[in-house]
N, C-alpha and C. Protein backbone atom coordinates (compact mmCIF):
# COMPACT_ATOMS: atom_id res chain seq x y z
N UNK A 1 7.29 36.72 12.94
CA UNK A 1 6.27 35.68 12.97
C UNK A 1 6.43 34.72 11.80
N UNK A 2 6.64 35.28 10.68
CA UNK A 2 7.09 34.76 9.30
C UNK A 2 7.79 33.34 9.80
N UNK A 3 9.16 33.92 10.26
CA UNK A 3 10.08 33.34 10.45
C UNK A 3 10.13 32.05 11.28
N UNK A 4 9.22 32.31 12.48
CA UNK A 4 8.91 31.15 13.37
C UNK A 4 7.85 30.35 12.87
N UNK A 5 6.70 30.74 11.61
CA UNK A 5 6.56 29.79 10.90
C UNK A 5 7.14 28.79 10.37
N UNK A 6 7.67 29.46 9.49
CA UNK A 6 8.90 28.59 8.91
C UNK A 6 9.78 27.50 9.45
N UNK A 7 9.82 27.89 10.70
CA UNK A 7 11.03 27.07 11.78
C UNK A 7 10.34 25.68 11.97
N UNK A 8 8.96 26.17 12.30
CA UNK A 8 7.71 25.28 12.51
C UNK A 8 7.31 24.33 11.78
N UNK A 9 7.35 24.79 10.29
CA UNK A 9 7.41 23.98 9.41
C UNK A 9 7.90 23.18 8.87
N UNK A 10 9.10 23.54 9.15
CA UNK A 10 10.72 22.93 8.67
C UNK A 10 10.45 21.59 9.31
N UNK A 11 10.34 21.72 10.47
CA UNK A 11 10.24 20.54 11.82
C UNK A 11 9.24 19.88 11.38
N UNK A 12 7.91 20.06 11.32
CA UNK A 12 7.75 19.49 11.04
C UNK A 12 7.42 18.81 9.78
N UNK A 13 7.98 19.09 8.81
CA UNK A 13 8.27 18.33 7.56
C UNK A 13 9.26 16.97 7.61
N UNK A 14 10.47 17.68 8.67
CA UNK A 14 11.32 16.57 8.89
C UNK A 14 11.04 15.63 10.00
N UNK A 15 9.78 15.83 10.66
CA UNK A 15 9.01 14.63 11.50
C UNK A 15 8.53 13.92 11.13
N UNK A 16 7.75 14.28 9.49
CA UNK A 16 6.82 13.69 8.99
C UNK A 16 7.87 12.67 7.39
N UNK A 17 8.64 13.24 7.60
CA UNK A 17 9.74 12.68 6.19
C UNK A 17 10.30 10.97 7.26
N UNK A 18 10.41 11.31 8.54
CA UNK A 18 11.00 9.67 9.55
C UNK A 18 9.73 8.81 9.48
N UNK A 19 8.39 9.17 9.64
CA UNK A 19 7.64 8.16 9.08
C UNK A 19 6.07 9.39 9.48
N UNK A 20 5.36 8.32 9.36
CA UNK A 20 3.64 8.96 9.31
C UNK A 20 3.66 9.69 10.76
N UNK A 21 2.72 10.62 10.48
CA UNK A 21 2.18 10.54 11.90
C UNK A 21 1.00 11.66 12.00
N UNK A 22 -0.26 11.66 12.81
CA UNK A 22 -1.41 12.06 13.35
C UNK A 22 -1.19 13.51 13.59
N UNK A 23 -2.24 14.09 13.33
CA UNK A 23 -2.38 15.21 13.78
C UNK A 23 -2.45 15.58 15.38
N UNK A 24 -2.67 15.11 16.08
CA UNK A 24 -2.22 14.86 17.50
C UNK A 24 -0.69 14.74 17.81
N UNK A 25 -0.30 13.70 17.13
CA UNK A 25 1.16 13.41 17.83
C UNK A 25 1.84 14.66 16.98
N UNK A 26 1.46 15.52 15.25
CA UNK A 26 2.39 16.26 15.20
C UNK A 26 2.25 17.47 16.07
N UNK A 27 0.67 18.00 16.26
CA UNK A 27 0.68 19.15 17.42
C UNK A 27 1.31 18.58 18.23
N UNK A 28 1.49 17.59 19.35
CA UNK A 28 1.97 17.80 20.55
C UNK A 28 3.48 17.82 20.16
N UNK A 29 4.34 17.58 19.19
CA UNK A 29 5.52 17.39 19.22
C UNK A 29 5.89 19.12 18.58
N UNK A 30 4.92 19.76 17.99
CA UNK A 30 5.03 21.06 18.01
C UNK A 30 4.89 21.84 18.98
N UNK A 31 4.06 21.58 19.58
CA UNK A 31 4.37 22.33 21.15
C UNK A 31 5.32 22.05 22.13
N UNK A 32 5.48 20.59 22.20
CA UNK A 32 6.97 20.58 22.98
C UNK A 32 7.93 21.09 22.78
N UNK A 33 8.19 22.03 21.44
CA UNK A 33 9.17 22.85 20.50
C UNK A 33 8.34 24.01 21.36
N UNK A 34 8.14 24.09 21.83
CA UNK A 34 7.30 25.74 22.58
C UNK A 34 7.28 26.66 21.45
N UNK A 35 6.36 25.63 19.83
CA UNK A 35 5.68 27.08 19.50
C UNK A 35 4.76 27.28 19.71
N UNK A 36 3.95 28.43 19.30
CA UNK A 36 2.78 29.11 19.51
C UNK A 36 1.70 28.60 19.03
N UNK A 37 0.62 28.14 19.91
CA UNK A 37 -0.66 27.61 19.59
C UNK A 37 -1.46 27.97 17.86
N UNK A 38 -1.32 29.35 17.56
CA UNK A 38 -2.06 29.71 16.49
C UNK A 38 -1.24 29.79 15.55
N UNK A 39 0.12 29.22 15.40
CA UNK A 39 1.28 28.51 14.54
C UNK A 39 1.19 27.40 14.29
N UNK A 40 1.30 26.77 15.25
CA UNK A 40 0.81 25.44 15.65
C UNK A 40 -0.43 24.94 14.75
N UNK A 41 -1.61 25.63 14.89
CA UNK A 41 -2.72 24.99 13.69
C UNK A 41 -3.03 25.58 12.61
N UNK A 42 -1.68 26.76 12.44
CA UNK A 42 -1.82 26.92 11.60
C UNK A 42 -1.11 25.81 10.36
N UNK A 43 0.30 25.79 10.81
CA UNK A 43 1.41 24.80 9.93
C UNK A 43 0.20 23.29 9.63
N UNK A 44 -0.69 22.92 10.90
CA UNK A 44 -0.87 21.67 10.97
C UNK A 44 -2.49 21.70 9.80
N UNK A 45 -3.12 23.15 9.72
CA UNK A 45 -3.93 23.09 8.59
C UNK A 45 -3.16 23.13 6.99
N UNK A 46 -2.27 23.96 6.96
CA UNK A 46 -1.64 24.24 5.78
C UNK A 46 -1.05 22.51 5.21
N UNK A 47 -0.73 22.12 6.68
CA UNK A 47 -0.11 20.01 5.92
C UNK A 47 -1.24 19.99 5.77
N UNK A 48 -2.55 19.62 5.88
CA UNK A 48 -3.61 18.79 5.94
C UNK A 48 -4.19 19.59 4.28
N UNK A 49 -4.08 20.61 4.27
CA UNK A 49 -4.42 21.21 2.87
C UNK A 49 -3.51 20.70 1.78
N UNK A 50 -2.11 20.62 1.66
CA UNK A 50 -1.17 20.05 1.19
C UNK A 50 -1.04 18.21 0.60
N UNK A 51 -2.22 17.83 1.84
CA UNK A 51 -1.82 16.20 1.85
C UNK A 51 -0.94 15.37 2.27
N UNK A 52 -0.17 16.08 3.27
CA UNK A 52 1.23 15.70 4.22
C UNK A 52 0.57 14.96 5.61
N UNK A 53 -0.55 15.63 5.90
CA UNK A 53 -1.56 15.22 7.16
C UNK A 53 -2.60 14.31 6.84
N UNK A 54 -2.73 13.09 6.90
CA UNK A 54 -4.02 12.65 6.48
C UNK A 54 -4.60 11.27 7.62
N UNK A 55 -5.29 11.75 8.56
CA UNK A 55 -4.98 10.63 9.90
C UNK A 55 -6.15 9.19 9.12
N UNK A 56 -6.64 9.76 8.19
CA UNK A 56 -7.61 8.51 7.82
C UNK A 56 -6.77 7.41 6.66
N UNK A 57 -5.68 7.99 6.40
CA UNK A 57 -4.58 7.07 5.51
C UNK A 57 -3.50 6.42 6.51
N UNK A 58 -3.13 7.10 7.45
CA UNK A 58 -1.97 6.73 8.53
C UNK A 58 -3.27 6.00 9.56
N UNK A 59 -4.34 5.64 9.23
CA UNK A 59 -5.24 5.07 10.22
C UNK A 59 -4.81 3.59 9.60
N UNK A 60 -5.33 3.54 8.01
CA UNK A 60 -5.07 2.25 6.87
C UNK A 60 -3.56 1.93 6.88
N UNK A 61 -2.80 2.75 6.96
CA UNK A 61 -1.48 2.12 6.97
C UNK A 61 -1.11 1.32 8.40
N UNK A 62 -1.36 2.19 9.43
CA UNK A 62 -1.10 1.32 10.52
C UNK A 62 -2.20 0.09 11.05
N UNK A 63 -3.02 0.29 10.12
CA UNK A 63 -3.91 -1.44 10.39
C UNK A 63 -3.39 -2.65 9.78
N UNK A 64 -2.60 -1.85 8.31
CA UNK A 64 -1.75 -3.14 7.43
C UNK A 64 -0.90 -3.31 8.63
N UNK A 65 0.10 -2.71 8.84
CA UNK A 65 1.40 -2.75 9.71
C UNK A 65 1.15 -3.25 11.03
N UNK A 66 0.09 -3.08 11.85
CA UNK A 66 -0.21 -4.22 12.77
C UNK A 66 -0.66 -5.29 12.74
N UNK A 67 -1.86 -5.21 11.50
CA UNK A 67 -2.05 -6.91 11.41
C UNK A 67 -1.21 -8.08 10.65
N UNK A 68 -0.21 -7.31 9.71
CA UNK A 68 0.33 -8.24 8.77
C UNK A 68 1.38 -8.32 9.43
N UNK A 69 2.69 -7.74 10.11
CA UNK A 69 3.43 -7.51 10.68
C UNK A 69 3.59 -8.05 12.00
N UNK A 70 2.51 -7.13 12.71
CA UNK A 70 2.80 -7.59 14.09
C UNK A 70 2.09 -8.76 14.58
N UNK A 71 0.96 -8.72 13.75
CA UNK A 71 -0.01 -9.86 13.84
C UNK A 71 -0.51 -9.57 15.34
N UNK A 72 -1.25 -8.72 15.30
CA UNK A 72 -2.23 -7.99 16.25
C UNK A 72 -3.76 -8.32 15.67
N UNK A 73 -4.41 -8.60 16.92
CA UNK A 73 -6.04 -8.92 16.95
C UNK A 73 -6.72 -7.43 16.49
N UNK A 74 -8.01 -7.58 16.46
CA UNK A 74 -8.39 -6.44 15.90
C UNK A 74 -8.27 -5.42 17.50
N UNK A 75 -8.44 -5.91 18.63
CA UNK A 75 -8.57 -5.17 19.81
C UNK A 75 -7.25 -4.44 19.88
N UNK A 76 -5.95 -5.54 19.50
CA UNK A 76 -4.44 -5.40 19.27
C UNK A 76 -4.10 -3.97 19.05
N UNK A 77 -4.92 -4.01 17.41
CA UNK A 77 -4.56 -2.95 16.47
C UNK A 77 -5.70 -1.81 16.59
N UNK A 78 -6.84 -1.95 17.33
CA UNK A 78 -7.58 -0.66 17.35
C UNK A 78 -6.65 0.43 18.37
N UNK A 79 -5.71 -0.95 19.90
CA UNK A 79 -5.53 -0.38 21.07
C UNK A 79 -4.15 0.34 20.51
N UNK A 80 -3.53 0.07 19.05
CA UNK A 80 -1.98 0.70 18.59
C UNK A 80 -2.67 1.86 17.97
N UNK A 81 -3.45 2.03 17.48
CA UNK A 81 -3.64 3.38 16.58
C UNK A 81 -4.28 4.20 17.47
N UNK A 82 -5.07 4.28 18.40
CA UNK A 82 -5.47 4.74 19.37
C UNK A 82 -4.08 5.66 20.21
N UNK A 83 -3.45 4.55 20.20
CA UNK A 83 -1.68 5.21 21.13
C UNK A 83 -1.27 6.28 20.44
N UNK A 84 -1.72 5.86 18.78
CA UNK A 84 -0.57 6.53 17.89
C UNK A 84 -1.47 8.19 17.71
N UNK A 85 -2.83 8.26 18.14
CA UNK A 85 -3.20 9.84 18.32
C UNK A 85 -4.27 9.66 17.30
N UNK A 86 -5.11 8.43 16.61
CA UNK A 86 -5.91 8.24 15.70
C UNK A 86 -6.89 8.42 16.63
N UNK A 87 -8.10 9.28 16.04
CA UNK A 87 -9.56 9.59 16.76
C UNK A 87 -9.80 7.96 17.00
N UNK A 88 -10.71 7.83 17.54
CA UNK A 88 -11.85 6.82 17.99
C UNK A 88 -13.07 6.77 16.26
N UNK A 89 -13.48 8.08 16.09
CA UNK A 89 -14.08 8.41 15.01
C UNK A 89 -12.97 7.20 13.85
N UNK A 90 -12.14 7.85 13.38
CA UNK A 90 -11.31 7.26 12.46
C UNK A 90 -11.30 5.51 12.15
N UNK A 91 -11.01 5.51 14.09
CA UNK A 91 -10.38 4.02 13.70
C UNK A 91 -12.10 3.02 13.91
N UNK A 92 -12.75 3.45 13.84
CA UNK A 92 -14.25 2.89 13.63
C UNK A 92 -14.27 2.91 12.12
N UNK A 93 -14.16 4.02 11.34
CA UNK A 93 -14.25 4.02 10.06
C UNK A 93 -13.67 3.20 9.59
N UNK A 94 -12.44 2.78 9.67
CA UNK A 94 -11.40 1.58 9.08
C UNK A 94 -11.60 0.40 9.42
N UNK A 95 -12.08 0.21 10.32
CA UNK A 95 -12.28 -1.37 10.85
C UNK A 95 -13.72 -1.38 10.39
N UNK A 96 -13.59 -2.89 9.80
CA UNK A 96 -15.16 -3.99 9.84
C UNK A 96 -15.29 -4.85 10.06
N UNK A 97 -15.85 -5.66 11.18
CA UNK A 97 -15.85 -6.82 11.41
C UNK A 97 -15.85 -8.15 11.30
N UNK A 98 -14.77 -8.45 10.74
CA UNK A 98 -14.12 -9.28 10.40
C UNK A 98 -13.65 -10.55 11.28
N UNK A 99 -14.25 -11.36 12.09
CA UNK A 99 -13.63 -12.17 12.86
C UNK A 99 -12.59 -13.03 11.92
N UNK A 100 -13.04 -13.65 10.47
CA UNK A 100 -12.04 -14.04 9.62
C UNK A 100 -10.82 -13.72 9.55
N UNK A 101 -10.59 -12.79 9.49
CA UNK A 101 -9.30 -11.91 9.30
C UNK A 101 -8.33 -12.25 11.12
N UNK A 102 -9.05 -12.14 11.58
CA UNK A 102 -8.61 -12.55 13.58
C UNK A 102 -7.87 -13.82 13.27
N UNK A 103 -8.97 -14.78 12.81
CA UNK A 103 -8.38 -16.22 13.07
C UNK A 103 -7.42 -16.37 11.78
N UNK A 104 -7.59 -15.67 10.71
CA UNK A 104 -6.30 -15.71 9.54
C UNK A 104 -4.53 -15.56 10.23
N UNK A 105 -4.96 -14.69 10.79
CA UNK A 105 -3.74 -13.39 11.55
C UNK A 105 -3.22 -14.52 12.91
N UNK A 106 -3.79 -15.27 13.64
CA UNK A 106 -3.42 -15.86 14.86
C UNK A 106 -3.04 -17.30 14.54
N UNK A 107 -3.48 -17.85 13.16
CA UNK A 107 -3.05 -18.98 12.87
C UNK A 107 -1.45 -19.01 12.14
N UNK A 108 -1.34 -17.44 11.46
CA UNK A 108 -0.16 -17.42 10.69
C UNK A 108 0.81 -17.17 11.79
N UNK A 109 0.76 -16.25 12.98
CA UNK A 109 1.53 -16.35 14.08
C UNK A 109 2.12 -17.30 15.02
N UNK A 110 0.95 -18.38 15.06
CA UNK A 110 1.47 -19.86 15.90
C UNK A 110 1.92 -20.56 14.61
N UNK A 111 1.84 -20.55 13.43
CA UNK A 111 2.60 -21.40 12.40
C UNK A 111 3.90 -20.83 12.66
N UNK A 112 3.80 -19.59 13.16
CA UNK A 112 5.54 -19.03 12.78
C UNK A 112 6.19 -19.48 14.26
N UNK A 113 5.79 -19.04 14.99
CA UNK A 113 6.11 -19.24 16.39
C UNK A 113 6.28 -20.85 17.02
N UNK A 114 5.43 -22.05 15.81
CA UNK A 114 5.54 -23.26 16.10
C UNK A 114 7.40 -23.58 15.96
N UNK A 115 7.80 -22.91 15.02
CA UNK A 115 8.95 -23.10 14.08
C UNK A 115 10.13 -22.63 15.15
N UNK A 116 10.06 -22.11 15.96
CA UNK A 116 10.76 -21.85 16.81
C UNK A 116 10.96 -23.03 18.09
N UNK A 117 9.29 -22.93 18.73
CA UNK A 117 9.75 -23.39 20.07
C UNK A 117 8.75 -25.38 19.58
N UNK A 118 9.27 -25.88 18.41
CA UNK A 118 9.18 -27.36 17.82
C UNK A 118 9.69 -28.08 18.98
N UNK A 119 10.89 -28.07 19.81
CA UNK A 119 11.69 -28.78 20.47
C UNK A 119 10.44 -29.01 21.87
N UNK A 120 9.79 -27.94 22.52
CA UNK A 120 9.43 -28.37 23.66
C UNK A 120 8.25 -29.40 23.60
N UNK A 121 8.23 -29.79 25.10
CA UNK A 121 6.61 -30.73 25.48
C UNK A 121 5.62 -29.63 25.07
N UNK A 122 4.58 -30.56 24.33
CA UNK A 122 3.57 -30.13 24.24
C UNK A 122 2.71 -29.38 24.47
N UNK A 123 2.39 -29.87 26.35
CA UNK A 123 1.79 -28.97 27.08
C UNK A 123 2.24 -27.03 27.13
N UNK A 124 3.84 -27.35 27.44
CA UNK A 124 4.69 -26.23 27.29
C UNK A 124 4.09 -25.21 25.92
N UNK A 125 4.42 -25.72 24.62
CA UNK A 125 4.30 -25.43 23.64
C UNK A 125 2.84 -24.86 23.56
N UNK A 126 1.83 -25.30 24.12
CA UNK A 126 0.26 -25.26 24.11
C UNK A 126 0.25 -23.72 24.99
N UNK A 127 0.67 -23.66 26.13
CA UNK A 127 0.78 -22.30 27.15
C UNK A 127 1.47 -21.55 26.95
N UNK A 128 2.50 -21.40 26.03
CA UNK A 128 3.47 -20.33 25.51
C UNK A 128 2.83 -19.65 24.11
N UNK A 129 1.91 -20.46 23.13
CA UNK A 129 1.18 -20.02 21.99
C UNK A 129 -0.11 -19.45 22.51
N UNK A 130 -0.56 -19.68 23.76
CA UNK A 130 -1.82 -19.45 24.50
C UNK A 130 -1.63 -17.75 25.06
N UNK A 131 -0.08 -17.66 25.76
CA UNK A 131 0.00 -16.35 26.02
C UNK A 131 0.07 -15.43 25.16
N UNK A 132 1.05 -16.11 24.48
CA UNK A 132 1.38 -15.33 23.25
C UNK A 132 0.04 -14.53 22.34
N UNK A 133 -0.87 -15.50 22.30
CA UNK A 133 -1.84 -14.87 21.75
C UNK A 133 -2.84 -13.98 22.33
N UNK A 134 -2.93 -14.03 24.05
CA UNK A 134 -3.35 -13.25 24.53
C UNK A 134 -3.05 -11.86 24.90
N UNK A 135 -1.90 -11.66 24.83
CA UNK A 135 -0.37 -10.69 24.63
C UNK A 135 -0.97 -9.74 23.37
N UNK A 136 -1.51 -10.39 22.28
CA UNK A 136 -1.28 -9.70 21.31
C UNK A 136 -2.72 -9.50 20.86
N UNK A 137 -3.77 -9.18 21.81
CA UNK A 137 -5.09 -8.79 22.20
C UNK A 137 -5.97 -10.04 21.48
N UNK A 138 -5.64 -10.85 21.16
CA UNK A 138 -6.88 -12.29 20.84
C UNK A 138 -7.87 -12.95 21.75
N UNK A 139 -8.93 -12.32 21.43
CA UNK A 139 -10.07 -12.82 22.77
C UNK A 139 -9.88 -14.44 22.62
N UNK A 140 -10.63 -15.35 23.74
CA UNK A 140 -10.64 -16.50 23.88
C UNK A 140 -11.15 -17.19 23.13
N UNK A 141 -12.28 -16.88 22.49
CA UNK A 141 -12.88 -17.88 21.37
C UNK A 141 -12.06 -18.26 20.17
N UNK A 142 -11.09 -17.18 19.68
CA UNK A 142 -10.61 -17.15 18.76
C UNK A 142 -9.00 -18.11 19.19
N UNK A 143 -8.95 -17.92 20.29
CA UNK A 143 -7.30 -18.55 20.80
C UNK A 143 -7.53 -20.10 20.63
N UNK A 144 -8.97 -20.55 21.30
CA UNK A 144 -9.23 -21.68 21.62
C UNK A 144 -8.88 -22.50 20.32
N UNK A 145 -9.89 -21.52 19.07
CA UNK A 145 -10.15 -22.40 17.88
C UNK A 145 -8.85 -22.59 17.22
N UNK A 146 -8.09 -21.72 17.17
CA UNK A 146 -6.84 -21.52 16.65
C UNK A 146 -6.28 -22.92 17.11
N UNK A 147 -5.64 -23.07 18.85
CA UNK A 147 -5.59 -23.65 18.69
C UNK A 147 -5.61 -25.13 18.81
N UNK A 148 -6.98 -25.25 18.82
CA UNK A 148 -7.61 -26.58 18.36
C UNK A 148 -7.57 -27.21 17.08
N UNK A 149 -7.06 -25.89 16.06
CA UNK A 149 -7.92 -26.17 14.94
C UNK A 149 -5.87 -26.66 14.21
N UNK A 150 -5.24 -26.54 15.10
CA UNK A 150 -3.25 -27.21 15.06
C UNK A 150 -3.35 -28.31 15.01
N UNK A 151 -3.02 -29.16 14.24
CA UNK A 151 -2.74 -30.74 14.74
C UNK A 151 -2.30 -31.03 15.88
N UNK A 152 -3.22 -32.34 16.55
CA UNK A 152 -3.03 -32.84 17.80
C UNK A 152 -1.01 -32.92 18.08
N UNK A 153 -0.63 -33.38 17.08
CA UNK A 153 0.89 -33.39 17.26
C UNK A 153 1.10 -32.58 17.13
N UNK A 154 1.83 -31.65 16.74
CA UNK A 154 2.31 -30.37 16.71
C UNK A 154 2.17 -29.95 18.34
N UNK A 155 0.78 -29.82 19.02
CA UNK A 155 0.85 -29.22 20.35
C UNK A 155 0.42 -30.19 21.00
């Protein structure tokens, strides 16, 4: 039993050394290893005692990493950490409502994305920043102002 601890552990140390991850996604990737359930929480209490497990820090890291990065809406980035095995509990705790931060995040994306597609008609340019932002969970109020709030030239 010792031993298949250990095996357990090993793994997942070296799951958790490739990047973060939830207490969810490491149980299920421990059981797909077909170990044993009461191994299983056990290794996954002993990380969480350790500080290897912490889903309310890998909640804050992946809110930087979607909003600064991917430039995800708050719906964006509640609907990525949610995927990634973060409670509902959690990702309430981390988020505050911030519509500021929405329209910060969707204006720096069509500045970047202007820089690309500069060459087309307008209209074009106007419906490709329009999807784009809906793509990347931005309700309508916020798309509109965005971008309205572009110089008439530019789009």
């Amino acid at each position: 039993m010792k031993n298949l601890e250990d095996k357990a552990k090993q793994y997942a140390l070296r799951l958790l050394s490739y990047r973060g991850r939830s207490v969810k996604e490491l149980e299920e990737r421990l059981r797909r290893k077909k170990f044993p359930a009461d191994v299983v929480s056990s290794i996954i209490s002993k990380l969480q005692r350790a500080g290897f497990l912490d889903d309310v820090a890998l909640a804050e890291a992946l809110k930087r990493e979607a909003t600064k990065t991917k430039f995800l809406s708050r719906y964006g980035t509640r609907r990525f950490m949610l995927s990634r095995g973060i409670t509902r509990e959690i990702v309430d705790l981390v988020f505050s409502p911030d519509e500021a931060e929405d329209i910060d995040n969707a204006s720096r994306l069509v500045e970047k994305k202007l820089k690309i597609i500069d060459d087309l008609p307008a209209e074009k340019k106007k419906r490709r920043l329009y999807q784009l932002l809906l793509r990347k969970g931005y309700p309508f109020e916020i798309i509109e102002s965005v971008l309205k709030g572009i110089k008439s030239k530019e789009v």
